[in-house]
C-alpha atoms as a PDB file:
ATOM      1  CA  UNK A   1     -34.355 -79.147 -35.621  1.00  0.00           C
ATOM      2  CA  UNK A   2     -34.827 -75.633 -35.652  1.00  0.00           C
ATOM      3  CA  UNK A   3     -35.372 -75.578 -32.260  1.00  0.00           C
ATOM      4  CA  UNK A   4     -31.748 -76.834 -31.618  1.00  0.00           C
ATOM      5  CA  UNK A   5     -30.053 -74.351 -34.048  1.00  0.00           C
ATOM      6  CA  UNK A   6     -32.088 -71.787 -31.348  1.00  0.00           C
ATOM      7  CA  UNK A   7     -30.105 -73.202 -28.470  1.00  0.00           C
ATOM      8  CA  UNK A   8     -27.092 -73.565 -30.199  1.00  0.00           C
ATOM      9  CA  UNK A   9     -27.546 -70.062 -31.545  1.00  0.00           C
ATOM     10  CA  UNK A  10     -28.390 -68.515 -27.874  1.00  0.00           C
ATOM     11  CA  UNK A  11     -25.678 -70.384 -26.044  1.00  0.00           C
ATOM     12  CA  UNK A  12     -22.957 -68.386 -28.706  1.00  0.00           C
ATOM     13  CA  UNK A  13     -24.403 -65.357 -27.793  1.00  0.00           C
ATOM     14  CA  UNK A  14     -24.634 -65.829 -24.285  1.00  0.00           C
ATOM     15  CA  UNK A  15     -20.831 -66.937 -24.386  1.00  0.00           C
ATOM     16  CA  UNK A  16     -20.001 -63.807 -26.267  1.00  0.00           C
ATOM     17  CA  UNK A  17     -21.832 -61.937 -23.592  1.00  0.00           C
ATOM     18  CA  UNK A  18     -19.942 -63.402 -21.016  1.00  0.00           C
ATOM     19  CA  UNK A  19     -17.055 -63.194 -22.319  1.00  0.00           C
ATOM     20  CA  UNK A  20     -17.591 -59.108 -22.918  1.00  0.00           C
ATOM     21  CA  UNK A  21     -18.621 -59.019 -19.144  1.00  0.00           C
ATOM     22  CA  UNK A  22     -15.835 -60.181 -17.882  1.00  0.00           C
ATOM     23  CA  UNK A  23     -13.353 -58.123 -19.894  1.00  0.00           C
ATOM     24  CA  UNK A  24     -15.449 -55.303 -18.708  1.00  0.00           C
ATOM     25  CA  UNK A  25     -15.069 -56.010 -14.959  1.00  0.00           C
ATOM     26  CA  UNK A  26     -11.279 -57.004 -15.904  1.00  0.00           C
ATOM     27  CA  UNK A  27     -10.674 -53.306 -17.563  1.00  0.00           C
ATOM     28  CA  UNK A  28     -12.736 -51.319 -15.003  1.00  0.00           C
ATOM     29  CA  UNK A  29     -10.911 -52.892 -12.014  1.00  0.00           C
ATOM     30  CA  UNK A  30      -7.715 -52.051 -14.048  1.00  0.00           C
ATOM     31  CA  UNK A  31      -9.163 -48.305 -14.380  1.00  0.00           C
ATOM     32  CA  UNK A  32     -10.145 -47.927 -10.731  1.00  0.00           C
ATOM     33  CA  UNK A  33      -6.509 -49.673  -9.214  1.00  0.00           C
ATOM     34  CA  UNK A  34      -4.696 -47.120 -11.499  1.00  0.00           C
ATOM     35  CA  UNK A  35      -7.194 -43.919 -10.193  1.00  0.00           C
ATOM     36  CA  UNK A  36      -5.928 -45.114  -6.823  1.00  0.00           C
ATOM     37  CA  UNK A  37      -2.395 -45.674  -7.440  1.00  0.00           C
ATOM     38  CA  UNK A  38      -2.399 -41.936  -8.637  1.00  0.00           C
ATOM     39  CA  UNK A  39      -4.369 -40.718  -5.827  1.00  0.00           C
ATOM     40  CA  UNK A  40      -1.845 -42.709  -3.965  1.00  0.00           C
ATOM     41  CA  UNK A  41       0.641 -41.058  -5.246  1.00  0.00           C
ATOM     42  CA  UNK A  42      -0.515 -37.786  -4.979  1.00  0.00           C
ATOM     43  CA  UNK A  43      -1.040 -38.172  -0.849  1.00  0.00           C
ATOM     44  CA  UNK A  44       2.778 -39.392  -0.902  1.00  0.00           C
ATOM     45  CA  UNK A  45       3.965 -36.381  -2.299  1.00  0.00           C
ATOM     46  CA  UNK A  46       1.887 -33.959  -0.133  1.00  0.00           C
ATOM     47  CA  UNK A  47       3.833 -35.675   2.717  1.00  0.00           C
ATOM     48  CA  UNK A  48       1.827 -38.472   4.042  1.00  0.00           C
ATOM     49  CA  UNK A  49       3.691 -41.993   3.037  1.00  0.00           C
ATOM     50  CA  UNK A  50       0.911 -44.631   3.581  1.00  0.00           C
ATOM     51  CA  UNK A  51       3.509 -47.334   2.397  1.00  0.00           C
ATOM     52  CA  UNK A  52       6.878 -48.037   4.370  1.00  0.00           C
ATOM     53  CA  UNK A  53       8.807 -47.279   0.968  1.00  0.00           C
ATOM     54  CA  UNK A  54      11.520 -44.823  -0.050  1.00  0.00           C
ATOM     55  CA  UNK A  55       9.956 -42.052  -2.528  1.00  0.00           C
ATOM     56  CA  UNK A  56      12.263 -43.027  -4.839  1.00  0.00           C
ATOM     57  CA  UNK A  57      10.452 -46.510  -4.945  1.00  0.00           C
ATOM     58  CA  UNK A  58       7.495 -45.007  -5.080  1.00  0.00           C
ATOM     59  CA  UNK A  59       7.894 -43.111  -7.657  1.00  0.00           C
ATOM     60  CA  UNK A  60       9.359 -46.021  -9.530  1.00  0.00           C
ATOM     61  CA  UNK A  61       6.796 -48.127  -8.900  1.00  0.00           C
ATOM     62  CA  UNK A  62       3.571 -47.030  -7.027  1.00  0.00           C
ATOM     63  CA  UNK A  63       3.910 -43.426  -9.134  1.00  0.00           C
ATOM     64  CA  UNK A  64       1.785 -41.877 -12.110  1.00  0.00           C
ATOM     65  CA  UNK A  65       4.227 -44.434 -15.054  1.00  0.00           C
ATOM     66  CA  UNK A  66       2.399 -47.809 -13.297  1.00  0.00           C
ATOM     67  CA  UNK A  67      -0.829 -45.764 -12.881  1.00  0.00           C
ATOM     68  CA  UNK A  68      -0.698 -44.784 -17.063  1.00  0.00           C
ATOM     69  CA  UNK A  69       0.609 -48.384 -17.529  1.00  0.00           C
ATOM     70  CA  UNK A  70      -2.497 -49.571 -15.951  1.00  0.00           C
ATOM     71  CA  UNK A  71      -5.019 -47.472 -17.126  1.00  0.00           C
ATOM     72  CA  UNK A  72      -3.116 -48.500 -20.907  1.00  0.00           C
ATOM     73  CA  UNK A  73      -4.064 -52.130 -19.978  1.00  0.00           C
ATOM     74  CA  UNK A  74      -7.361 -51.447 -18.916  1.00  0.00           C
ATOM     75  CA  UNK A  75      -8.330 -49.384 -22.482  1.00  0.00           C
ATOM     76  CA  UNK A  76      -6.717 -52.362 -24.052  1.00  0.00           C
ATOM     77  CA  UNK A  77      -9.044 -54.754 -22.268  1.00  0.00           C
ATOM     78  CA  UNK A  78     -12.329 -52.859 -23.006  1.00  0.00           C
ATOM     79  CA  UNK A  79     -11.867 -53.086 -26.687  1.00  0.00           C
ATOM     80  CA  UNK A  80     -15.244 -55.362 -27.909  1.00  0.00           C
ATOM     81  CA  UNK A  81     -12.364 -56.622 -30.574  1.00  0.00           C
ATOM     82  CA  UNK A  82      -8.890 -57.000 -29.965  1.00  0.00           C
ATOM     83  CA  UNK A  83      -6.665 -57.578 -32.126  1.00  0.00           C
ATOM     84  CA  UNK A  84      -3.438 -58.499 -30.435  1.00  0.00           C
END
């Protein structure tokens, strides 16, 4: 009996943990695409456009407001308890 309130015991804990892991990879990868959509967007205004779009689109959307949005996303992801 006790033995079995053990497992059951481990197995919520090891769902928690797995559940915190992948939020972690989720916000990280969120952190990292917004770090490169700002280098990104950096590059394009030093002259170089790496995508075949009009710096007006890419200010719109490749530029440092979908970057923040991003990196937004990402802090709300990390959070060990949301409460949204």
């Amino acid at each position: 009996m006790a033995r079995m309130r053990w497992r059951a015991q481990k197995s919520a804990a090891d769902r928690q943990l797995s559940n915190w892991t992948r939020r972690r990879v989720l916000s990280w990868s969120l952190f990292v695409l917004a770090g490169v959509i700002a280098v990104q967007h950096v590059v394009a205004h030093g002259g170089f456009q790496p995508l075949p779009l009009s710096m007006g689109w890419q200010d719109l959307l490749v530029g440092y407001p979908m970057a923040a949005v991003l990196a937004v996303a990402g802090a709300i992801a990390l959070d060990p308890n949301p409460r949204i």
